[in-house]
N, C-alpha and C. Protein backbone atom coordinates (compact mmCIF):
# COMPACT_ATOMS: atom_id res chain seq x y z
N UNK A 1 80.12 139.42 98.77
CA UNK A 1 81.09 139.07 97.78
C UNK A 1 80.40 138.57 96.51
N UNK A 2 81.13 138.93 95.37
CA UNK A 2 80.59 138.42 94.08
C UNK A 2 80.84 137.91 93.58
N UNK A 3 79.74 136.69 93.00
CA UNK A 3 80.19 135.04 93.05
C UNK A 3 80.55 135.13 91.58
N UNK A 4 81.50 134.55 90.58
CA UNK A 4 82.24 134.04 89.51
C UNK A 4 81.80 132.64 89.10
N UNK A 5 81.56 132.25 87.90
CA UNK A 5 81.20 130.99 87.29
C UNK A 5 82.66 130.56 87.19
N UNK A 6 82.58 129.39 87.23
CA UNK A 6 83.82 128.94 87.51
C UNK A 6 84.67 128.94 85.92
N UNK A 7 86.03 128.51 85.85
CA UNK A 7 86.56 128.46 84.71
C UNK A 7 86.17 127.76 83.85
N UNK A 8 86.25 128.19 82.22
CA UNK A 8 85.98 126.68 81.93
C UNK A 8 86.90 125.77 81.58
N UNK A 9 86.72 124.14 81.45
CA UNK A 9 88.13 123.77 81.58
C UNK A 9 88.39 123.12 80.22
N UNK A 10 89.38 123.49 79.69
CA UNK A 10 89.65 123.07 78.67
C UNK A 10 89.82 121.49 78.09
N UNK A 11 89.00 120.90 77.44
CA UNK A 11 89.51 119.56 77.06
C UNK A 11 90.09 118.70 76.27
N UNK A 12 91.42 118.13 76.97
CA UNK A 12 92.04 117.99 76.06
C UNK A 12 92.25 116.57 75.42
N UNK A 13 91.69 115.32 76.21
CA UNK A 13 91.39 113.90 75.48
C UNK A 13 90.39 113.91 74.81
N UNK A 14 89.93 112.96 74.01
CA UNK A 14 88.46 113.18 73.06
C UNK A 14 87.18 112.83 74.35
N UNK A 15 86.20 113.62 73.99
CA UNK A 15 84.93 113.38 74.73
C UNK A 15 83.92 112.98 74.14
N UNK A 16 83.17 111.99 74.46
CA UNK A 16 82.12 111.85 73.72
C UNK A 16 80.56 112.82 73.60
N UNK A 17 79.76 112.62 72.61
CA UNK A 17 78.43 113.58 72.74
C UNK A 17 77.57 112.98 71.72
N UNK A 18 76.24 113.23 72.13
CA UNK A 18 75.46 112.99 71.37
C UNK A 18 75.16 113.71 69.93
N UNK A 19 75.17 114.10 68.61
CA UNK A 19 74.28 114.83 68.01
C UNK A 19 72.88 114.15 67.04
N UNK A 20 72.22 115.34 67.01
CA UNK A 20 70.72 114.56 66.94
C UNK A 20 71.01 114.81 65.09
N UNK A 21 70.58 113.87 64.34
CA UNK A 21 70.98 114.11 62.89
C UNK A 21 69.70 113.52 62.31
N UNK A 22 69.21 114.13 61.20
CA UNK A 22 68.04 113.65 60.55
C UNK A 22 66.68 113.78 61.83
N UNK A 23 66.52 114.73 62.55
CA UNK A 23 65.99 114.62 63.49
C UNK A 23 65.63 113.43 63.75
N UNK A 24 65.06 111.96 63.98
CA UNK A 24 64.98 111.33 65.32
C UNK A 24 66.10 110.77 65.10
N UNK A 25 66.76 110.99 64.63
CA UNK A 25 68.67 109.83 64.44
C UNK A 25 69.55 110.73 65.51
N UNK A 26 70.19 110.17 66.05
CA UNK A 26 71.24 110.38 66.83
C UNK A 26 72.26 109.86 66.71
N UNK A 27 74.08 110.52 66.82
CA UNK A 27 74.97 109.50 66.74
C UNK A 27 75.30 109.60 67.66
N UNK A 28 76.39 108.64 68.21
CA UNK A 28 77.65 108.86 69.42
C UNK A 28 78.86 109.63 68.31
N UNK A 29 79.28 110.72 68.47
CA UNK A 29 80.12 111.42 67.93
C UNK A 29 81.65 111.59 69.13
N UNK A 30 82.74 112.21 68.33
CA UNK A 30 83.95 111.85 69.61
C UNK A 30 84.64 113.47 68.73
N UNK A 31 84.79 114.21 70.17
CA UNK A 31 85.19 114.99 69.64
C UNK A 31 86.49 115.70 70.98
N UNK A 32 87.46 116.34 70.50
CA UNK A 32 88.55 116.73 71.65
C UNK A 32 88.49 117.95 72.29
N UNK A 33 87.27 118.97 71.47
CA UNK A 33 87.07 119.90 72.04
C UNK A 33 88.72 121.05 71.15
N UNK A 34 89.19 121.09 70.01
CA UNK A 34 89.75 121.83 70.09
C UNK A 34 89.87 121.80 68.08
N UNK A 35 89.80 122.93 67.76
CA UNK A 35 89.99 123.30 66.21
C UNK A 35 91.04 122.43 65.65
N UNK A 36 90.53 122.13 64.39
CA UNK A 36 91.69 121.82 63.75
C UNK A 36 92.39 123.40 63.20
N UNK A 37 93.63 123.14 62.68
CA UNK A 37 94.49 124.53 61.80
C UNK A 37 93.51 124.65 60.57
N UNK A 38 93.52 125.80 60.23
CA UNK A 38 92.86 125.64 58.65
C UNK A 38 91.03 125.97 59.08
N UNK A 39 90.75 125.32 59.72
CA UNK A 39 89.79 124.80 59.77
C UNK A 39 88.38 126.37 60.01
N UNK A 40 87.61 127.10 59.03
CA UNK A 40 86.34 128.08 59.76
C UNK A 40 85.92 128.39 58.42
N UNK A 41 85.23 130.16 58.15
CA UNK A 41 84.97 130.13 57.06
C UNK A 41 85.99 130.53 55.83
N UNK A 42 87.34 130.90 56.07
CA UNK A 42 87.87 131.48 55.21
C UNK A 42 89.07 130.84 54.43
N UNK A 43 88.21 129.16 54.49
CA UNK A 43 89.26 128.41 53.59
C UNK A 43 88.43 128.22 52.11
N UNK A 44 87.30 128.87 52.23
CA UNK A 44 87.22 128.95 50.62
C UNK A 44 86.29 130.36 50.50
N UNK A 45 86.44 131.01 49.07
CA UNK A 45 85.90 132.31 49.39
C UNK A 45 84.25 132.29 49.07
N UNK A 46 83.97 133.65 49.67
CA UNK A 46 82.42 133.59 49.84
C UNK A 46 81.11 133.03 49.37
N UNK A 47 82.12 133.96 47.78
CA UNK A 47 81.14 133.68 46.73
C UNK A 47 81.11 132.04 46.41
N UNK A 48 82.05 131.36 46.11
CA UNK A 48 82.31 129.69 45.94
C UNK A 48 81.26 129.05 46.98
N UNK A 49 81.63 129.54 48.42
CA UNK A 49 80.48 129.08 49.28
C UNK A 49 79.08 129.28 49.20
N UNK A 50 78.61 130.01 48.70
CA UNK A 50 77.36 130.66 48.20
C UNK A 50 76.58 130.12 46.97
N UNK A 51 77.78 130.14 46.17
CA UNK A 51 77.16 129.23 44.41
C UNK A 51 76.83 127.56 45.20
N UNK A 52 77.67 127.13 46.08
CA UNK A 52 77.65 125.53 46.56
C UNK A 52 76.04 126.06 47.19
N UNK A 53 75.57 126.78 48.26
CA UNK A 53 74.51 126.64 49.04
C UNK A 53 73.48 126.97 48.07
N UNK A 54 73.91 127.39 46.74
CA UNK A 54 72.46 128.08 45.81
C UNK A 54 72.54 127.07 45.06
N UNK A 55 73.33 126.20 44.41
CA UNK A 55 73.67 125.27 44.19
C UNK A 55 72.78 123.42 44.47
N UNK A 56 72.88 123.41 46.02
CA UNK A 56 72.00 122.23 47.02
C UNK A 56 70.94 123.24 46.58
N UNK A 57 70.43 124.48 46.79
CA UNK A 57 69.01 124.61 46.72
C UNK A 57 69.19 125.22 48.71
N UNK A 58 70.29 125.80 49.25
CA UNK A 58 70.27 126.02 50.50
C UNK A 58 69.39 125.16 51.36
N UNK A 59 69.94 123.57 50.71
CA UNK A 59 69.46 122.59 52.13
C UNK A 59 70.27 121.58 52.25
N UNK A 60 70.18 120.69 53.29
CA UNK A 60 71.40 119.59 53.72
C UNK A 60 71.34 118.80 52.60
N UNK A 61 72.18 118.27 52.16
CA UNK A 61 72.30 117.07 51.03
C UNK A 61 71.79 116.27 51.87
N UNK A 62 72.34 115.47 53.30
CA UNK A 62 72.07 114.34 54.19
C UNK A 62 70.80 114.56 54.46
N UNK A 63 70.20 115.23 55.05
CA UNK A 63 68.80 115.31 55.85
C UNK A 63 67.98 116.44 55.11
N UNK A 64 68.31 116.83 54.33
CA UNK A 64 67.14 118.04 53.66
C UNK A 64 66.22 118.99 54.41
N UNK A 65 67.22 119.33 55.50
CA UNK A 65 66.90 120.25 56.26
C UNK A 65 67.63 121.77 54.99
N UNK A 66 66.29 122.92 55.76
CA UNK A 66 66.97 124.56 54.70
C UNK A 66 67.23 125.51 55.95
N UNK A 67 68.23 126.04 55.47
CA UNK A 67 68.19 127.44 56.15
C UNK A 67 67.14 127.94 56.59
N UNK A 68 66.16 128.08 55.84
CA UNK A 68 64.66 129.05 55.49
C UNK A 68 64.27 128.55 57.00
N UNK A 69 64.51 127.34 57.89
CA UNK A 69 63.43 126.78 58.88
C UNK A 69 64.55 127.08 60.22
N UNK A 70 65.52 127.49 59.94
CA UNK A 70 66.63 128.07 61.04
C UNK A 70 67.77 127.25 61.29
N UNK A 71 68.12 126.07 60.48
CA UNK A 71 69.15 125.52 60.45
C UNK A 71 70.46 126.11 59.58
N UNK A 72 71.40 125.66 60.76
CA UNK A 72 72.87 126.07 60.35
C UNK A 72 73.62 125.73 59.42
N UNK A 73 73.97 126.52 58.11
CA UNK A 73 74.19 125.36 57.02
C UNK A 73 76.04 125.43 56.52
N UNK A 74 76.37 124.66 56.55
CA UNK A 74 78.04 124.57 56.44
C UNK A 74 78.37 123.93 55.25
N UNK A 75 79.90 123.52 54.65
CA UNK A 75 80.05 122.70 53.74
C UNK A 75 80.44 121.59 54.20
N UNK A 76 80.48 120.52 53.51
CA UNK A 76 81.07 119.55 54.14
C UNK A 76 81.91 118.52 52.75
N UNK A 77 83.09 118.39 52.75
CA UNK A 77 83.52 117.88 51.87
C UNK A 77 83.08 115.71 52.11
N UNK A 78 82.74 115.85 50.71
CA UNK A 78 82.32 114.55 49.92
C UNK A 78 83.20 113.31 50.17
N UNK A 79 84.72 113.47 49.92
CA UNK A 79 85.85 112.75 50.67
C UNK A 79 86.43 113.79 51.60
N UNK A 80 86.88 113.36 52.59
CA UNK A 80 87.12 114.17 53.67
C UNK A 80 88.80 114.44 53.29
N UNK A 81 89.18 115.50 53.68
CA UNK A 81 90.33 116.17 53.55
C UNK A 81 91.48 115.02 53.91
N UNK A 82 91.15 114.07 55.41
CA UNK A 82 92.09 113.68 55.74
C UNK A 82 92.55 112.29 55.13
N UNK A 83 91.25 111.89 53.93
CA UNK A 83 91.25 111.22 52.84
C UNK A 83 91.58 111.11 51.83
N UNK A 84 92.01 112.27 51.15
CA UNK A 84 92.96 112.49 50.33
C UNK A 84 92.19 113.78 49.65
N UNK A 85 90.79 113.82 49.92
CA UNK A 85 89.45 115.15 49.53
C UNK A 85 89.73 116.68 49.30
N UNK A 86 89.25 117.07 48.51
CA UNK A 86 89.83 118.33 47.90
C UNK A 86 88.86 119.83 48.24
N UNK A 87 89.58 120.57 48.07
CA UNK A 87 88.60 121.99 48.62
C UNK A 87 87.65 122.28 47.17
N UNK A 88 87.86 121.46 46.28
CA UNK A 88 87.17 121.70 44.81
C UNK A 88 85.55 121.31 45.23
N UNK A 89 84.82 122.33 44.09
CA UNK A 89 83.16 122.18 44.44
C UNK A 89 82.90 120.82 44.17
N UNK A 90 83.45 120.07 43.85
CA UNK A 90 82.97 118.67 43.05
C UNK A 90 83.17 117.71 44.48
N UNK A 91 83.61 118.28 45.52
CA UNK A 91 84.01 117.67 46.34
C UNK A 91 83.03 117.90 47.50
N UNK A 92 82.38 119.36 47.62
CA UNK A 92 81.70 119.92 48.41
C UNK A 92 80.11 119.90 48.65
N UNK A 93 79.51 119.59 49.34
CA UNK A 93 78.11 120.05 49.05
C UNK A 93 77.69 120.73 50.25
N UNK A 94 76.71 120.99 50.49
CA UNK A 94 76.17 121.84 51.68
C UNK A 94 75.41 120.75 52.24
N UNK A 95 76.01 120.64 53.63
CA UNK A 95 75.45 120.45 54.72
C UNK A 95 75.14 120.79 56.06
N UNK A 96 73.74 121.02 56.65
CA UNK A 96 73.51 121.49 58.16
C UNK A 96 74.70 120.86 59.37
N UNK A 97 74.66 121.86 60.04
CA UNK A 97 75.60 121.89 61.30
C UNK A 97 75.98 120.43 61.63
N UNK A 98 74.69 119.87 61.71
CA UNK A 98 74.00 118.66 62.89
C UNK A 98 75.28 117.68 61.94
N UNK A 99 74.30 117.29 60.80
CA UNK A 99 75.03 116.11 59.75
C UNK A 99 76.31 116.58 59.78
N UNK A 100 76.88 117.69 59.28
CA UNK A 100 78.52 117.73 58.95
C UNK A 100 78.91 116.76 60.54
N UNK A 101 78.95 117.49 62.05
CA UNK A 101 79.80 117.31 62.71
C UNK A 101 79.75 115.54 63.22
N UNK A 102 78.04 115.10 63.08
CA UNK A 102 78.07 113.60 62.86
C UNK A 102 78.98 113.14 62.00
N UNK A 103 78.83 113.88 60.64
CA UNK A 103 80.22 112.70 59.67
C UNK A 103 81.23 113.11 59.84
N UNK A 104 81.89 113.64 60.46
CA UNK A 104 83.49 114.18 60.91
C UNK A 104 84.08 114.05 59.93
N UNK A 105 85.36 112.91 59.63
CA UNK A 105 86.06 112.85 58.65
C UNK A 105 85.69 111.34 58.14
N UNK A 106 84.49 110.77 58.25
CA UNK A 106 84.30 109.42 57.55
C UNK A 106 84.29 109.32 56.25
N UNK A 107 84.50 108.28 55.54
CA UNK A 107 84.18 107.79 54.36
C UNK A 107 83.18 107.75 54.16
N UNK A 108 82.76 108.37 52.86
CA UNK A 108 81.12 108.21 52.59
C UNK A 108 80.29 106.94 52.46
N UNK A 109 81.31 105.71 52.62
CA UNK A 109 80.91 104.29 52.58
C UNK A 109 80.61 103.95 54.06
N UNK A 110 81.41 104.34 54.87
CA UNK A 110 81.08 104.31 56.79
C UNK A 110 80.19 105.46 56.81
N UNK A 111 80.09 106.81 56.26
CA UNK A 111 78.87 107.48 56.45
C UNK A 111 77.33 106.65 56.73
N UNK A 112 77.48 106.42 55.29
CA UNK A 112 76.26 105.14 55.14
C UNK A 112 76.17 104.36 55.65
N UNK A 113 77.29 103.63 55.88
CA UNK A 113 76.74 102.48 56.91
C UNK A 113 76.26 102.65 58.55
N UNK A 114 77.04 103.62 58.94
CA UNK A 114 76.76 104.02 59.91
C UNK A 114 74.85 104.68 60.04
N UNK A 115 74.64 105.86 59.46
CA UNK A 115 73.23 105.78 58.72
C UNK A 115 72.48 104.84 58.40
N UNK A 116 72.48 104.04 57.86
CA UNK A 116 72.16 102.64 57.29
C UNK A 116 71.77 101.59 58.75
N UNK A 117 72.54 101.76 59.64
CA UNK A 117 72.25 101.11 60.96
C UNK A 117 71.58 101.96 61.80
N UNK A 118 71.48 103.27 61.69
CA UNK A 118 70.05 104.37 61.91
C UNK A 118 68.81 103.77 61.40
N UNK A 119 68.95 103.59 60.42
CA UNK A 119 67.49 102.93 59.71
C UNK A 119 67.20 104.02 58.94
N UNK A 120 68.37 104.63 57.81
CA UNK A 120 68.01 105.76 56.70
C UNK A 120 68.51 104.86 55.57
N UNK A 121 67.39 105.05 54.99
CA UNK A 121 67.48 104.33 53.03
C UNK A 121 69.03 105.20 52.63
N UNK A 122 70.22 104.56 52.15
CA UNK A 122 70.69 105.64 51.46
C UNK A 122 70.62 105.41 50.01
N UNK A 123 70.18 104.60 49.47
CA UNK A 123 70.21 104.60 48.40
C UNK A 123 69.55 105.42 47.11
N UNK A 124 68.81 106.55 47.76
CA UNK A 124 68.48 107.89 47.11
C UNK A 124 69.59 108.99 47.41
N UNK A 125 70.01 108.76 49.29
CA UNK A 125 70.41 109.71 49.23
C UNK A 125 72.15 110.02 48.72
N UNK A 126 72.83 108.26 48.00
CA UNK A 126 73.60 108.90 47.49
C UNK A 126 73.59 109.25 45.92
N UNK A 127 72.46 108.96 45.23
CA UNK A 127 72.42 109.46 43.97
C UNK A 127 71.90 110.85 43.62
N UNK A 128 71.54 111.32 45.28
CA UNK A 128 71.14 112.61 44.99
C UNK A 128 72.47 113.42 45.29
N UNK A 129 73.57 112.97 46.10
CA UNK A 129 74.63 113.49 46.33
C UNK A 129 76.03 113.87 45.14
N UNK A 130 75.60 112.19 44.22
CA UNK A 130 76.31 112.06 43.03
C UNK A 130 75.96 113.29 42.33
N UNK A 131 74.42 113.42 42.26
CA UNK A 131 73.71 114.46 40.82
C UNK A 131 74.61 116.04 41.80
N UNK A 132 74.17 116.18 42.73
CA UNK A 132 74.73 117.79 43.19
C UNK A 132 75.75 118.19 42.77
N UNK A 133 77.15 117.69 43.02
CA UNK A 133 78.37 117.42 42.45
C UNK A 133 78.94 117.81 41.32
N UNK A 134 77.63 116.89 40.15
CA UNK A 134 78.14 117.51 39.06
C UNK A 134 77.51 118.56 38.51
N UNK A 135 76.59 119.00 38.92
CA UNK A 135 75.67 120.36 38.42
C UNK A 135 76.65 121.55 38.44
N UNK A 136 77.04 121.82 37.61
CA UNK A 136 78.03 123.11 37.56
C UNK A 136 77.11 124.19 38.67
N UNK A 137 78.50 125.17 39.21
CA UNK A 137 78.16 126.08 40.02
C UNK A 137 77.67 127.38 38.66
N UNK A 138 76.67 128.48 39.38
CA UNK A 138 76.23 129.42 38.93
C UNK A 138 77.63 130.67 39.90
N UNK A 139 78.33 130.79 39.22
CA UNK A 139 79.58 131.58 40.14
C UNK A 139 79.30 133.15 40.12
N UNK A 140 77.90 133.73 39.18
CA UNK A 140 77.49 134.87 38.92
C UNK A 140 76.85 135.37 40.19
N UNK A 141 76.14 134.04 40.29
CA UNK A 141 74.75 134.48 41.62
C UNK A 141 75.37 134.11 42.77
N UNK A 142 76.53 133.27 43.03
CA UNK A 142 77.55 133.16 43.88
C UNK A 142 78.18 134.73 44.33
N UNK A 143 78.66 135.06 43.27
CA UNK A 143 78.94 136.61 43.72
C UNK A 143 77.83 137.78 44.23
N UNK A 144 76.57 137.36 43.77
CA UNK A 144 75.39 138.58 44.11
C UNK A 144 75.17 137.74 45.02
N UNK A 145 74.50 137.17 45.90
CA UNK A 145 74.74 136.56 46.96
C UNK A 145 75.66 136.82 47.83
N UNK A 146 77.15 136.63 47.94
CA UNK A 146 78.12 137.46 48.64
C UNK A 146 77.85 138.41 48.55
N UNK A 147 77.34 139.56 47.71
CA UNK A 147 77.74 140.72 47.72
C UNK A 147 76.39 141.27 49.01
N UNK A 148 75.23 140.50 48.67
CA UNK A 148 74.29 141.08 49.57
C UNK A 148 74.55 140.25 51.18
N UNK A 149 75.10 139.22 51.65
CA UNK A 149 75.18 138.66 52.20
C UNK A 149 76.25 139.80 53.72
N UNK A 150 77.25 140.30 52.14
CA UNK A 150 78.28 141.27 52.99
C UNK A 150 77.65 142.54 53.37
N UNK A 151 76.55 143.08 52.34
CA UNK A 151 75.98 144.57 52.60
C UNK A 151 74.75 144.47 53.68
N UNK A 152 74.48 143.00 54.63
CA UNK A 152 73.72 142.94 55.23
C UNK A 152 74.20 143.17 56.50
């Protein structure tokens, strides 16, 4: 007879987990295991996402991790949506997998502090967050970027 991995089971109270952030930082993160609505890549379009990652320089604002070294790079809004935070670039910067799902929907003031009790200086890293912000997007190379991104 042929053996079957069992189901998997869906979870539906929050669970806790580790993620490793800033490599040796770790948080306790709480998560329910299930999408928000809205929520993947096609709540803002390509090119916008692309000018933001050419934008950072395709590396984490939080930990300055790049793509180039095999990290996963996402956006992560500046005030969080459920904060009153907007899908606008001024709101957005690029951040790796790890950092976004550590800051969930915190305040960038509990970001830090939370960080801050890691034992990370933030006091560079939010004036480097301020400067990203306002650097206007390049929305040209945003589009050549999508365009090769799609013909790949």
């Amino acid at each position: 007879m042929e053996k079957h991995p069992p189901p998997k089971k869906t979870t539906v109270g929050p669970k806790k987990f580790s993620i490793p952030v800033c490599g040796s930082i770790s948080l306790l993160c709480m998560a329910n295991g299930t999408r928000k609505a809205g929520q993947g890549s096609k709540w803002i379009r390509p090119s916008t996402r692309q000018a933001i990652y050419h934008r950072d320089g395709f590396c984490c604002a939080y930990c300055g991790e790049a793509a180039e070294h095999g990290h996963v790079l996402t956006l992560d809004h500046v005030q969080a949506c459920e904060l009153g935070g907007t899908n606008d670039p001024s709101n957005l910067v690029t951040a790796c997998l790890s950092c976004n799902s550590a800051k969930r929907d915190l305040s960038m003031r509990d970001w830090f502090a939370l960080l801050r009790d890691k034992g990370v200086d933030t006091t560079k890293l939010s004036a480097k967050i301020r400067r990203a912000v306002r650097r206007p997007l390049d929305r040209a190379e945003g589009r050549r970027l999508a365009r090769i991104r799609k013909s790949a």
